[in-house]
PDB file of N, CA and C in Angstrom:
ATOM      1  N   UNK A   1       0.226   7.445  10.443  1.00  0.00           N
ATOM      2  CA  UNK A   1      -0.352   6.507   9.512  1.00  0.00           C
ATOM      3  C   UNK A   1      -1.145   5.465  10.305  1.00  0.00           C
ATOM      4  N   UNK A   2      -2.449   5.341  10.081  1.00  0.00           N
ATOM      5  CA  UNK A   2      -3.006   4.104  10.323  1.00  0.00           C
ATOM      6  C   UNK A   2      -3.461   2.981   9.671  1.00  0.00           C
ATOM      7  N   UNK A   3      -3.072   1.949  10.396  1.00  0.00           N
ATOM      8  CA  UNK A   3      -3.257   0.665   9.980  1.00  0.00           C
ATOM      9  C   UNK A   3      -4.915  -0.313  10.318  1.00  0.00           C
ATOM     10  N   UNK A   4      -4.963  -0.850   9.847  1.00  0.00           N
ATOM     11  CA  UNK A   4      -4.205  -1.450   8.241  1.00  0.00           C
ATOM     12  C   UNK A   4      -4.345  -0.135   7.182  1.00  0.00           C
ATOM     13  N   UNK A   5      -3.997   0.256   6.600  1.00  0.00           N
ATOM     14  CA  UNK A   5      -3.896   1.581   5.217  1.00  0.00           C
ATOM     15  C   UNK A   5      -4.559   0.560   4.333  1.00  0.00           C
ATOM     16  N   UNK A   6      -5.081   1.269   3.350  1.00  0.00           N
ATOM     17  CA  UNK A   6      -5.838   1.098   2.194  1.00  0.00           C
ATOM     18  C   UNK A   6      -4.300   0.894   0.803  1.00  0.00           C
ATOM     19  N   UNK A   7      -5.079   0.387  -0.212  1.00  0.00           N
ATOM     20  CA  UNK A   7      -4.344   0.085  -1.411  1.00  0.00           C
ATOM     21  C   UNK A   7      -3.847   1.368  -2.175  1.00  0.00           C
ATOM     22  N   UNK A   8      -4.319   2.097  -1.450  1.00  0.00           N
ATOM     23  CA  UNK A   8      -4.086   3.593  -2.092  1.00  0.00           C
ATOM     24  C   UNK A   8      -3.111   4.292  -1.353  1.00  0.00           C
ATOM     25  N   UNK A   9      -2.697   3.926  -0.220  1.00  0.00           N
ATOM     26  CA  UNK A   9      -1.899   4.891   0.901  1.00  0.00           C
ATOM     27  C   UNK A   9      -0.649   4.954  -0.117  1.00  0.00           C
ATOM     28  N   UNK A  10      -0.668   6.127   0.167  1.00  0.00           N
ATOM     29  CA  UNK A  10       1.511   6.650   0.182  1.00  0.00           C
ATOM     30  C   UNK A  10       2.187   7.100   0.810  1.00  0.00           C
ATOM     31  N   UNK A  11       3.362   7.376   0.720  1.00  0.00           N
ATOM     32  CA  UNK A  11       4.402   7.743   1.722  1.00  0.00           C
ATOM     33  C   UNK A  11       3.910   9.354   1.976  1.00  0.00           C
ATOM     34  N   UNK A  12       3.936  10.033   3.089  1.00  0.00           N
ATOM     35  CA  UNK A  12       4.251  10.889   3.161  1.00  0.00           C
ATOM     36  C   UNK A  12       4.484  12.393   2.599  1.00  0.00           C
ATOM     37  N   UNK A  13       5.706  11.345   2.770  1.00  0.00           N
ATOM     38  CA  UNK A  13       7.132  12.139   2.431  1.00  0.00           C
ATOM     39  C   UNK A  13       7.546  12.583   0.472  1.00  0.00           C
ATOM     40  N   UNK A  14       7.776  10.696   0.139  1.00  0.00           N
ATOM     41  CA  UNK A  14       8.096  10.477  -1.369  1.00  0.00           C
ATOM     42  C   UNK A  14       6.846  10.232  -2.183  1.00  0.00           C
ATOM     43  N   UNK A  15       5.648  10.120  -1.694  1.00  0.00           N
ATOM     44  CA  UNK A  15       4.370   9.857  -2.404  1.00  0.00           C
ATOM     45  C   UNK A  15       4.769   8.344  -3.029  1.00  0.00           C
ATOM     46  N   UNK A  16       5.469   7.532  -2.808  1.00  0.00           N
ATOM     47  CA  UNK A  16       5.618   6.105  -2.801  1.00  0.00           C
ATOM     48  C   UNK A  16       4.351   5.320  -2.405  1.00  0.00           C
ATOM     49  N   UNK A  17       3.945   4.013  -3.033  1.00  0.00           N
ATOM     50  CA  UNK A  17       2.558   3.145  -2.826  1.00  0.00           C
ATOM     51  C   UNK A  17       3.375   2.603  -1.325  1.00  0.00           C
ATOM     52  N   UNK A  18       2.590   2.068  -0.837  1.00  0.00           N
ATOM     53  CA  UNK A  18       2.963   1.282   0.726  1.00  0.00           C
ATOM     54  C   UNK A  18       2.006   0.066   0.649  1.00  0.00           C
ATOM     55  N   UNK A  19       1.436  -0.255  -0.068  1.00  0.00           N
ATOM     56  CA  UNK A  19       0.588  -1.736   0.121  1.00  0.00           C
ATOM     57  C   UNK A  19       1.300  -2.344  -1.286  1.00  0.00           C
ATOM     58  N   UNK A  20       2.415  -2.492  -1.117  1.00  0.00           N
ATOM     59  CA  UNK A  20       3.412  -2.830  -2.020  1.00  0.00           C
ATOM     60  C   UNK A  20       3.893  -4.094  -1.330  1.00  0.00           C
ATOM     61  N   UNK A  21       4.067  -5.260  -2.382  1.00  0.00           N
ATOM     62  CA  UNK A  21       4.981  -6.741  -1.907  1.00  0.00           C
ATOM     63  C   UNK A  21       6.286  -6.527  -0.968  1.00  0.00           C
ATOM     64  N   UNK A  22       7.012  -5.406  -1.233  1.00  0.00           N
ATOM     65  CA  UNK A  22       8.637  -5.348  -0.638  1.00  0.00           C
ATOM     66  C   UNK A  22       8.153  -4.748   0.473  1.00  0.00           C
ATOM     67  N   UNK A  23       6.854  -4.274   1.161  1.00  0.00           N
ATOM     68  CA  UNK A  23       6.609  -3.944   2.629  1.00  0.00           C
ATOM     69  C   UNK A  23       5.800  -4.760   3.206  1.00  0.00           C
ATOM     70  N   UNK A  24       5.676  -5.842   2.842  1.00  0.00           N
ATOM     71  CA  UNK A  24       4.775  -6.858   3.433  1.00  0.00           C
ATOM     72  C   UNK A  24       5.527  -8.071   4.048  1.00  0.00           C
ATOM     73  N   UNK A  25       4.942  -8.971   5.154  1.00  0.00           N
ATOM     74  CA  UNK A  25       5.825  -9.840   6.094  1.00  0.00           C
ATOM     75  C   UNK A  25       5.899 -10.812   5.385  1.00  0.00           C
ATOM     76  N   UNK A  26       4.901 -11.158   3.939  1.00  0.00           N
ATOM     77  CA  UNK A  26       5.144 -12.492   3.886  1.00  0.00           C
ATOM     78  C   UNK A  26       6.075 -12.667   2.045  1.00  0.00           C
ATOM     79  N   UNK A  27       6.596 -11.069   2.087  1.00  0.00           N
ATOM     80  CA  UNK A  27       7.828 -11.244   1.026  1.00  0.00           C
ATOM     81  C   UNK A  27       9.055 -11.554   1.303  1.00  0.00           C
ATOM     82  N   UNK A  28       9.623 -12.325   0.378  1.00  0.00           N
ATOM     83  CA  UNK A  28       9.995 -13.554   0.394  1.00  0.00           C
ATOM     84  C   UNK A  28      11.424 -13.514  -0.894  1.00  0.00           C
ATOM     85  N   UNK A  29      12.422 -12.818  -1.100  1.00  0.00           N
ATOM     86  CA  UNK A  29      12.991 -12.511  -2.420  1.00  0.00           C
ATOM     87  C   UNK A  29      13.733 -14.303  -3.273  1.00  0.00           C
ATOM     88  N   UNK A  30      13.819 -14.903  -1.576  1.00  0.00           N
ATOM     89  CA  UNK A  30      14.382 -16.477  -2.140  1.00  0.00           C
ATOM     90  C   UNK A  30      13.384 -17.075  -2.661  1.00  0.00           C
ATOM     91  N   UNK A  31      11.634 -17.042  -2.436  1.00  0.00           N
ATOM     92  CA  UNK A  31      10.192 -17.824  -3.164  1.00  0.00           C
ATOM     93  C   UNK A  31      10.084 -17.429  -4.963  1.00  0.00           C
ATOM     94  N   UNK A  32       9.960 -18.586  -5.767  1.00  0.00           N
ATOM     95  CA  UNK A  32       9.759 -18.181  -7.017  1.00  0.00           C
ATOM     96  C   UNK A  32       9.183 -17.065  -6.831  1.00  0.00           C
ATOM     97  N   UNK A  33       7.713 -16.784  -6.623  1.00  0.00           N
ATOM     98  CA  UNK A  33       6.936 -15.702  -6.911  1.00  0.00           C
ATOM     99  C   UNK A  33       7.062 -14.500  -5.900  1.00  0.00           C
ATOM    100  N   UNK A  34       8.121 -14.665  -4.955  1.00  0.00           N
ATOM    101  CA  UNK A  34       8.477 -13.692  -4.022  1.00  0.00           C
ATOM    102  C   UNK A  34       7.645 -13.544  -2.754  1.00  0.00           C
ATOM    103  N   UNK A  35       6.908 -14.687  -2.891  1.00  0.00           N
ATOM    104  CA  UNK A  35       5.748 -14.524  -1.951  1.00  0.00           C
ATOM    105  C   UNK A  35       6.034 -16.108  -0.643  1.00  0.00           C
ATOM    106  N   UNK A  36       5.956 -15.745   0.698  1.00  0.00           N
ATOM    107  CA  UNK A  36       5.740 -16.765   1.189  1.00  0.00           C
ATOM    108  C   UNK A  36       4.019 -17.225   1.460  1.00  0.00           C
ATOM    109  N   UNK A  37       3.209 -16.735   0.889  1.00  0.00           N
ATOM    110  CA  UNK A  37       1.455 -17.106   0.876  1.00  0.00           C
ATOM    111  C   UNK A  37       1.533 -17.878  -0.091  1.00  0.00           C
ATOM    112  N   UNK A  38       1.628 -18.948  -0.037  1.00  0.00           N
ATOM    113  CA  UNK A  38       1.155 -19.775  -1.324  1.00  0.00           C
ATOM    114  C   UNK A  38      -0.323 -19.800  -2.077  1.00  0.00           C
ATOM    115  N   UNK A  39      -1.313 -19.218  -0.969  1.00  0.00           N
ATOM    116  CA  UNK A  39      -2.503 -18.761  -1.759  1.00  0.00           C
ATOM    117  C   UNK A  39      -2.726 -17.173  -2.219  1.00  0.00           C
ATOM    118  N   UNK A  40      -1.871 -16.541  -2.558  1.00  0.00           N
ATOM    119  CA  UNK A  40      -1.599 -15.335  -2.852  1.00  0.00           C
ATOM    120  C   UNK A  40      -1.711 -15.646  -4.286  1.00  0.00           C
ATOM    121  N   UNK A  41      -2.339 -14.367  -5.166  1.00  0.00           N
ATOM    122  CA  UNK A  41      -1.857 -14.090  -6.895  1.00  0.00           C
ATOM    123  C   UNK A  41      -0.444 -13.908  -6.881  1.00  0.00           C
ATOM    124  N   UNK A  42      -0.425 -14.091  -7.986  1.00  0.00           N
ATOM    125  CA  UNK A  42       0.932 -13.469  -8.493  1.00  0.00           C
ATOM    126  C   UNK A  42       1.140 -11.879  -8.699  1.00  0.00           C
ATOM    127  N   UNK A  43       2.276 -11.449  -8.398  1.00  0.00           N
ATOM    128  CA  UNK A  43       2.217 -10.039  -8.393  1.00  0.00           C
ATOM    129  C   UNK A  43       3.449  -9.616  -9.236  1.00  0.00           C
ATOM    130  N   UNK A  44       3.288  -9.404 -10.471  1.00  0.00           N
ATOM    131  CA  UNK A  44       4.611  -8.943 -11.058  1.00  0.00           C
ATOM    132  C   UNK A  44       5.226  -7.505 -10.656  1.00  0.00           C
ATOM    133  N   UNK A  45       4.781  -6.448 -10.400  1.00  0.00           N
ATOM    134  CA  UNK A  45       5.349  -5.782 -10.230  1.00  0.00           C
ATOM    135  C   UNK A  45       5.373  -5.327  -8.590  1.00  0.00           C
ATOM    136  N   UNK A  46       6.803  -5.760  -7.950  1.00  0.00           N
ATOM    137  CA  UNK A  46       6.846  -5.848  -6.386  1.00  0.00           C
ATOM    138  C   UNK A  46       6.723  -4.536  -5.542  1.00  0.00           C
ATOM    139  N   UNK A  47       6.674  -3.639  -6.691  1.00  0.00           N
ATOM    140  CA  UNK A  47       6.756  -2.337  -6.074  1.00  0.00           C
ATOM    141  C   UNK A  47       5.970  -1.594  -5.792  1.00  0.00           C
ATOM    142  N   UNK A  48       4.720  -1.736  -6.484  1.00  0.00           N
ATOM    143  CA  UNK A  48       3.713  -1.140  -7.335  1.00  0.00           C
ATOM    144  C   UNK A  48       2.360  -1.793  -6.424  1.00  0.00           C
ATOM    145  N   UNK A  49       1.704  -0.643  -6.005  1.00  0.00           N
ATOM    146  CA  UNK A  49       0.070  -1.185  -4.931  1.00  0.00           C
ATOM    147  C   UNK A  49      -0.529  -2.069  -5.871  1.00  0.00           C
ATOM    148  N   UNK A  50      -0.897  -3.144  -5.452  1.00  0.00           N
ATOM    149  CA  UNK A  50      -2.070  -4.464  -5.232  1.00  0.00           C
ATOM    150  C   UNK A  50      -2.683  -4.398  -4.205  1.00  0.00           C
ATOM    151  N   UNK A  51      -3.845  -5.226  -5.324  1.00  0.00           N
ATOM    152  CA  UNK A  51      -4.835  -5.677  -4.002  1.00  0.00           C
ATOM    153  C   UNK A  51      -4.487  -7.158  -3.137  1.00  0.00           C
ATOM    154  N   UNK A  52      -3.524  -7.769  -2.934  1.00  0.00           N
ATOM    155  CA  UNK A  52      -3.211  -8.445  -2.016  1.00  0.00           C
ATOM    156  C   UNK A  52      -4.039  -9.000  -1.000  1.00  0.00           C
ATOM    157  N   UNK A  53      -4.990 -10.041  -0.646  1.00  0.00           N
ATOM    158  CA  UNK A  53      -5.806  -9.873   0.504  1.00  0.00           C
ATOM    159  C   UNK A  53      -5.071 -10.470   1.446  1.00  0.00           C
ATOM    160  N   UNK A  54      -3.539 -10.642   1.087  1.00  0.00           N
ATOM    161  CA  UNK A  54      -2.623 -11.671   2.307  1.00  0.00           C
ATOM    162  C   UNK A  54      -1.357 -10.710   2.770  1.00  0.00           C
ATOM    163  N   UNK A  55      -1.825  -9.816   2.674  1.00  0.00           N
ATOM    164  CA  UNK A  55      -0.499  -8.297   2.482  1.00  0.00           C
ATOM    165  C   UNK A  55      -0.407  -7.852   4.502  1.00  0.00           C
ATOM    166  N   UNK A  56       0.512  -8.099   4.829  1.00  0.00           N
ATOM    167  CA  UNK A  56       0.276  -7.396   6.371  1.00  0.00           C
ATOM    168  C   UNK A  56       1.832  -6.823   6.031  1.00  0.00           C
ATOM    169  N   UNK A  57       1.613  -5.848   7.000  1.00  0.00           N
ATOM    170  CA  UNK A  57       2.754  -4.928   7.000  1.00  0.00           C
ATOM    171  C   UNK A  57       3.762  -4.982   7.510  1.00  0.00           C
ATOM    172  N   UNK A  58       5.131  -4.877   7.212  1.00  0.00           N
ATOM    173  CA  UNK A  58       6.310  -4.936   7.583  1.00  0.00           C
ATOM    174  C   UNK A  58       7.025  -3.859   7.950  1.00  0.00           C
ATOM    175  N   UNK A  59       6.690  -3.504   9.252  1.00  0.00           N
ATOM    176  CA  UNK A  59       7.410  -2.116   9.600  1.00  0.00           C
ATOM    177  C   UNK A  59       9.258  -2.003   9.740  1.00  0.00           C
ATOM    178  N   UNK A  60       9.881  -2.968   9.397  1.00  0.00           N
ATOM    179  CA  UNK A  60      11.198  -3.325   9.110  1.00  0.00           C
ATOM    180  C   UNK A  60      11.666  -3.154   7.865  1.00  0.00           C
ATOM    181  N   UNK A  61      10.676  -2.925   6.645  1.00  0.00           N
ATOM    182  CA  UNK A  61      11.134  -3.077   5.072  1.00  0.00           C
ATOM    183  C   UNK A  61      11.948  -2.011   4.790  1.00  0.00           C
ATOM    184  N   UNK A  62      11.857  -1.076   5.169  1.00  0.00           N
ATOM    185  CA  UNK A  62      12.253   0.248   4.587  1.00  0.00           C
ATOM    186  C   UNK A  62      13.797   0.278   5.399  1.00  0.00           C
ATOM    187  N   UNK A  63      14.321   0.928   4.478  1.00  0.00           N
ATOM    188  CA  UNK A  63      16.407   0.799   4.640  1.00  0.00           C
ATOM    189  C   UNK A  63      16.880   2.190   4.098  1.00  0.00           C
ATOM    190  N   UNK A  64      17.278   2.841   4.777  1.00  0.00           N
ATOM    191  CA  UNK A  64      17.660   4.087   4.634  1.00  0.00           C
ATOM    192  C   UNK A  64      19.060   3.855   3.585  1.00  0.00           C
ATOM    193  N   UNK A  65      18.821   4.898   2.647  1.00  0.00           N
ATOM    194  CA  UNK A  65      19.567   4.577   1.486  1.00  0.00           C
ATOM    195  C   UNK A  65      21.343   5.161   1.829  1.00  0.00           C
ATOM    196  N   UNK A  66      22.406   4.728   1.494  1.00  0.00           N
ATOM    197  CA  UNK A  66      23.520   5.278   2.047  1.00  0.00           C
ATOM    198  C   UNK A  66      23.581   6.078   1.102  1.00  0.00           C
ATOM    199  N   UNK A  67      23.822   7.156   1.316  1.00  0.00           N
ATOM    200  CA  UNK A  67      24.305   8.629  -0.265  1.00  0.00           C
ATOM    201  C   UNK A  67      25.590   9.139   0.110  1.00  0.00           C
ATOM    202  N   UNK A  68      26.004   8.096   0.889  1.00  0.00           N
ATOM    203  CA  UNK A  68      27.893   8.597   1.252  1.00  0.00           C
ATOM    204  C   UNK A  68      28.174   9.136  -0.029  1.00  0.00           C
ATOM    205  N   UNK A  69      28.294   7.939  -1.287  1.00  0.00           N
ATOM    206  CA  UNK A  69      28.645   8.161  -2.279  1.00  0.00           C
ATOM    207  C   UNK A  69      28.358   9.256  -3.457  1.00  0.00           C
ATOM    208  N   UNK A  70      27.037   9.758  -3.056  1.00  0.00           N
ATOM    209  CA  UNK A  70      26.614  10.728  -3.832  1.00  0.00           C
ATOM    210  C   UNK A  70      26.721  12.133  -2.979  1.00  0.00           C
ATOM    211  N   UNK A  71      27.064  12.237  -1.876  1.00  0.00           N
ATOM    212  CA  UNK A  71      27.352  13.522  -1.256  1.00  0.00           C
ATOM    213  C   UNK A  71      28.894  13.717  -1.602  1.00  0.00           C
ATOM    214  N   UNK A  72      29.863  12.692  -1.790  1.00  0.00           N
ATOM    215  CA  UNK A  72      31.157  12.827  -2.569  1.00  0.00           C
ATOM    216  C   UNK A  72      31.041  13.229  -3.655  1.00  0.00           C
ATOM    217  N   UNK A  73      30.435  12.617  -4.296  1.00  0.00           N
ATOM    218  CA  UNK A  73      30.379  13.163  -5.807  1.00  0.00           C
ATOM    219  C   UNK A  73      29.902  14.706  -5.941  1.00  0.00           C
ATOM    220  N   UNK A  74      28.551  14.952  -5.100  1.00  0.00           N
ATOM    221  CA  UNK A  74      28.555  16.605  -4.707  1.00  0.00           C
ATOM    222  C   UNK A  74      29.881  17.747  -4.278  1.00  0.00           C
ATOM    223  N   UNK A  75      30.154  17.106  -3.513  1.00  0.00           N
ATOM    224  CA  UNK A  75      31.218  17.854  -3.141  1.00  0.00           C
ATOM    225  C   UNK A  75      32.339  18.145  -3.713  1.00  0.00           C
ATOM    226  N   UNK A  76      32.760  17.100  -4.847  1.00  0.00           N
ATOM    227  CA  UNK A  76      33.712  17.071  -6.101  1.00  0.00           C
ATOM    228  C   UNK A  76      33.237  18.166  -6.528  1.00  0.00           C
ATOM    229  N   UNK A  77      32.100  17.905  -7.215  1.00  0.00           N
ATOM    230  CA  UNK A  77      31.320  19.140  -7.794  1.00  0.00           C
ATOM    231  C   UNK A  77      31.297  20.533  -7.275  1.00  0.00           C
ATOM    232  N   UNK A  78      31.369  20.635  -6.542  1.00  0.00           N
ATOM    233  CA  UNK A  78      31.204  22.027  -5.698  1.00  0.00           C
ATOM    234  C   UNK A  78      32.547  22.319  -5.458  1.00  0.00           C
ATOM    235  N   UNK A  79      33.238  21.942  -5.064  1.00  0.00           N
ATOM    236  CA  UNK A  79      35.033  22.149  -5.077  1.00  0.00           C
ATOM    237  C   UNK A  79      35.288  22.415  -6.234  1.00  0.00           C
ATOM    238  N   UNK A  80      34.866  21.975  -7.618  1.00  0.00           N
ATOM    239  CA  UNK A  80      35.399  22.408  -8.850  1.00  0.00           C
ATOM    240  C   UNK A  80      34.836  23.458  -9.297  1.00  0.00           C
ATOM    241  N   UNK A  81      33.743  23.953  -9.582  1.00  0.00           N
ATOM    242  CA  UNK A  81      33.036  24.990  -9.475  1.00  0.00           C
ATOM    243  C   UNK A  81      33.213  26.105  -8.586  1.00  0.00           C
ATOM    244  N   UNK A  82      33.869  26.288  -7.597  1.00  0.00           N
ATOM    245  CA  UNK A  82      34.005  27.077  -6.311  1.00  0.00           C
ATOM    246  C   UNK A  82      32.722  27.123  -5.803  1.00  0.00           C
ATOM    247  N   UNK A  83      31.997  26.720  -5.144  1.00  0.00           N
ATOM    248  CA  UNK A  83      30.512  26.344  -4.578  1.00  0.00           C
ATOM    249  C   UNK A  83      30.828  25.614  -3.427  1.00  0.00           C
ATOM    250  N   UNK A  84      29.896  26.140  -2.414  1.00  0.00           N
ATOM    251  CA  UNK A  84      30.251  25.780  -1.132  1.00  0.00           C
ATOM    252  C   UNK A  84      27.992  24.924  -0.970  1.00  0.00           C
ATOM    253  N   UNK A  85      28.558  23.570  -0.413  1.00  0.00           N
ATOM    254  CA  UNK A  85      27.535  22.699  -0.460  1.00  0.00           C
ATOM    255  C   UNK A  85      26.668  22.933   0.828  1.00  0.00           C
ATOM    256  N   UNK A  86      25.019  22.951   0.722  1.00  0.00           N
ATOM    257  CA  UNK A  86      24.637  23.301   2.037  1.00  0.00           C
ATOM    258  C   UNK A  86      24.258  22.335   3.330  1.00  0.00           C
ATOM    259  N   UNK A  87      24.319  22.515   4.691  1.00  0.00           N
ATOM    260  CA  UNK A  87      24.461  21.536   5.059  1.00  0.00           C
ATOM    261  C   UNK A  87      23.589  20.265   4.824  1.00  0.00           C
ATOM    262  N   UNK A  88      24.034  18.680   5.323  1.00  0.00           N
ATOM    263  CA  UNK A  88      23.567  17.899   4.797  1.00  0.00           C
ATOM    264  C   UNK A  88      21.936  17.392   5.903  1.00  0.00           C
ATOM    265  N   UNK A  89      22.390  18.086   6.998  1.00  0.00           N
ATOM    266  CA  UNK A  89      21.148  17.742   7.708  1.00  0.00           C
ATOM    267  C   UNK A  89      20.393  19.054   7.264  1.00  0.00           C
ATOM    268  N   UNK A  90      20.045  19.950   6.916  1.00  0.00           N
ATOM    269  CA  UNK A  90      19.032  21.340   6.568  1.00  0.00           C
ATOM    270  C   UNK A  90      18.654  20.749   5.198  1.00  0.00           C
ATOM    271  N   UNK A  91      19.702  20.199   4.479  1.00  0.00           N
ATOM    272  CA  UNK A  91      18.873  19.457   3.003  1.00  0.00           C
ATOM    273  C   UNK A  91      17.551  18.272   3.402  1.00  0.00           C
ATOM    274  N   UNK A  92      17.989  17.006   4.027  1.00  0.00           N
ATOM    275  CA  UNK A  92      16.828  16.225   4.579  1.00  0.00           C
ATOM    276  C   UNK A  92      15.711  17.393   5.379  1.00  0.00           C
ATOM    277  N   UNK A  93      16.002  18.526   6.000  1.00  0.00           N
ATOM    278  CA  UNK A  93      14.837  19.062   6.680  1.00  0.00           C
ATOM    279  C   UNK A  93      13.933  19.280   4.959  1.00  0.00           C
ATOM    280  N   UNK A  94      14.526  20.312   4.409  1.00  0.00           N
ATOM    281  CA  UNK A  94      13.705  20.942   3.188  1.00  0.00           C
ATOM    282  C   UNK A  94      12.846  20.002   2.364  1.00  0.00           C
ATOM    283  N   UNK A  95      13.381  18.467   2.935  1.00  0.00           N
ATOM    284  CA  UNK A  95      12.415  17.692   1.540  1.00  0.00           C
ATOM    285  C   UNK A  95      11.193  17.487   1.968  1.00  0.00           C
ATOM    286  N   UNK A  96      10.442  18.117   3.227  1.00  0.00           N
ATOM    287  CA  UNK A  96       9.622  17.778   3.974  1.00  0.00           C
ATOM    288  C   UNK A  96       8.454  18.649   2.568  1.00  0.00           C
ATOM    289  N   UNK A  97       7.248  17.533   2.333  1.00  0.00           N
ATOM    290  CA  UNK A  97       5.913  18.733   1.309  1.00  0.00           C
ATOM    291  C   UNK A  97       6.118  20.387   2.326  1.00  0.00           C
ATOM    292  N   UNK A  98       5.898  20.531   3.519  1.00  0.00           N
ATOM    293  CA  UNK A  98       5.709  21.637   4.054  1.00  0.00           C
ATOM    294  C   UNK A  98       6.971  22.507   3.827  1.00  0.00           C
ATOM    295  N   UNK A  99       7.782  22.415   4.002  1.00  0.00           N
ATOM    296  CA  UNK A  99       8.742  23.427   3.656  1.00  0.00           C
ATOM    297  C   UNK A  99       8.869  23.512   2.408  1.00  0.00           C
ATOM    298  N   UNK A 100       8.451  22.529   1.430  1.00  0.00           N
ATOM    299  CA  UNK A 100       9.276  22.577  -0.011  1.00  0.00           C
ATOM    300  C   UNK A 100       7.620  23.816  -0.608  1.00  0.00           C
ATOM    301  N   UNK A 101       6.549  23.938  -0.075  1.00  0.00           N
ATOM    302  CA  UNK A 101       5.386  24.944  -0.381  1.00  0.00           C
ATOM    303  C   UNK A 101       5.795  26.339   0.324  1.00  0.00           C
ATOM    304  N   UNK A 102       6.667  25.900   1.799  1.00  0.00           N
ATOM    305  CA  UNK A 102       7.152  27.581   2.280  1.00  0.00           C
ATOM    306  C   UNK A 102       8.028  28.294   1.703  1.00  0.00           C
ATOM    307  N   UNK A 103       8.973  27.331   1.204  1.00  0.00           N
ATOM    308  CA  UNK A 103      10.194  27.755  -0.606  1.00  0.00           C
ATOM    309  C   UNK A 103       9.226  28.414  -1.574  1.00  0.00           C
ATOM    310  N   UNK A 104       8.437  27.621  -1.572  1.00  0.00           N
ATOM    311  CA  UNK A 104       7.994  28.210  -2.975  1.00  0.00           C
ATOM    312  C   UNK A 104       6.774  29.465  -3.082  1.00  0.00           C
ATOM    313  N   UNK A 105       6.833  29.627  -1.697  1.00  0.00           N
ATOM    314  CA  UNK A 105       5.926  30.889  -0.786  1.00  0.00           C
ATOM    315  C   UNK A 105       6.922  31.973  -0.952  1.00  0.00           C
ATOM    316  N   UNK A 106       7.975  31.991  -0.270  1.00  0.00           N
ATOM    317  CA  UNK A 106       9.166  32.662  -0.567  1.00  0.00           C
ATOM    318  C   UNK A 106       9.601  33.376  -1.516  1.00  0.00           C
ATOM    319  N   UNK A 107       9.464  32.300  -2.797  1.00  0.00           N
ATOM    320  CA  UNK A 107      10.042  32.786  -3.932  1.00  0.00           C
ATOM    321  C   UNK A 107       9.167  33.384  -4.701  1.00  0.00           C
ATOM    322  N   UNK A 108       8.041  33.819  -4.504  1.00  0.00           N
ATOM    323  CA  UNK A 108       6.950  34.113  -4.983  1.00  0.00           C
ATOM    324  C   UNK A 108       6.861  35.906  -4.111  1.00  0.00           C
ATOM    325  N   UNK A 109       6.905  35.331  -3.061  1.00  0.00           N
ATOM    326  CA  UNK A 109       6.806  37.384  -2.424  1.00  0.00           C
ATOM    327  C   UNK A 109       8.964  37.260  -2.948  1.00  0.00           C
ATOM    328  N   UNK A 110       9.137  37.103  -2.914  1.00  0.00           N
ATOM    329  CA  UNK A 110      10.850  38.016  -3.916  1.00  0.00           C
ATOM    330  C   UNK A 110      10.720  38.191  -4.849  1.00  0.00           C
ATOM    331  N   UNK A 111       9.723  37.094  -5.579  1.00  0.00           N
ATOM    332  CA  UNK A 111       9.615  37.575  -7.321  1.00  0.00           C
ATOM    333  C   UNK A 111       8.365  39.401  -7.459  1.00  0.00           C
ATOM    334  N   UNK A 112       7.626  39.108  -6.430  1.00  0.00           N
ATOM    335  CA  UNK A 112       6.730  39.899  -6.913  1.00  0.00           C
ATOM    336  C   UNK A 112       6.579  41.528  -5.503  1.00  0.00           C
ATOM    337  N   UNK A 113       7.475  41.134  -5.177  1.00  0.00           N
ATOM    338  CA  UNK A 113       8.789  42.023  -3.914  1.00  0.00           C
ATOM    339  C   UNK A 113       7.419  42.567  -2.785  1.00  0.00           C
ATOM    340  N   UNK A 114       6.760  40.965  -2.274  1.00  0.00           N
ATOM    341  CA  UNK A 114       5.523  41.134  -1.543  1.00  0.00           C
ATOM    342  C   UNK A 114       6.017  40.667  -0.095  1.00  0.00           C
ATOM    343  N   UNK A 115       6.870  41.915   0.698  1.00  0.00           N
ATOM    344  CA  UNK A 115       7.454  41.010   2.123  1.00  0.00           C
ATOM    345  C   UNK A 115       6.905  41.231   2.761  1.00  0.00           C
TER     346      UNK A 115
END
């Protein structure tokens, strides 16, 4: 990714906006308007790309989400069902766009039995 990115950039990965208030240095969640630029607009929605002309990037914003709790709850699931869960690092590989088009490459020569 290069910087500065445009109002249009997205993630990657999740197709998420990135010239978003919650990735910028001068957000602020204790400032009424969430903003430490006092000559900044107002931006109601913190998530969502603006044009910002006071927006610099915060390569610290992003927080890897804990799914302790939801890989338990999987695994409940799969223990009750008799289902055996696949591993948890080969799941993060597959969410990559490129593999999730080589899946669906895959399933396409099995459907149409083109190996």
């Amino acid at each position: 990714m290069l910087l500065p990115f445009s109002r249009y950039e997205e993630c990657n990965y999740c197709k998420a906006d990135l010239h978003v208030c919650f990735a910028c240095k001068n957000y602020d969640p204790n400032m009424s308007d969430g903003c430490r630029e006092d000559r900044a607009d107002f931006v109601l929605d913190k998530d969502k790309a603006n044009f910002c002309d006071y927006f610099k990037v915060n390569t610290k914003a992003y927080k890897k989400k804990d799914n302790a709790e939801a890989r338990a709850a999987r695994a409940k699931l799969a223990e009750l069902f008799g289902e055996e869960l696949p591993d948890q690092d080969s799941e993060e590989e597959t969410n990559t766009p490129q593999s999730e088009a080589d899946r669906a490459l895959a399933e396409l020569k099995r459907l149409f039995g083109d190996d």
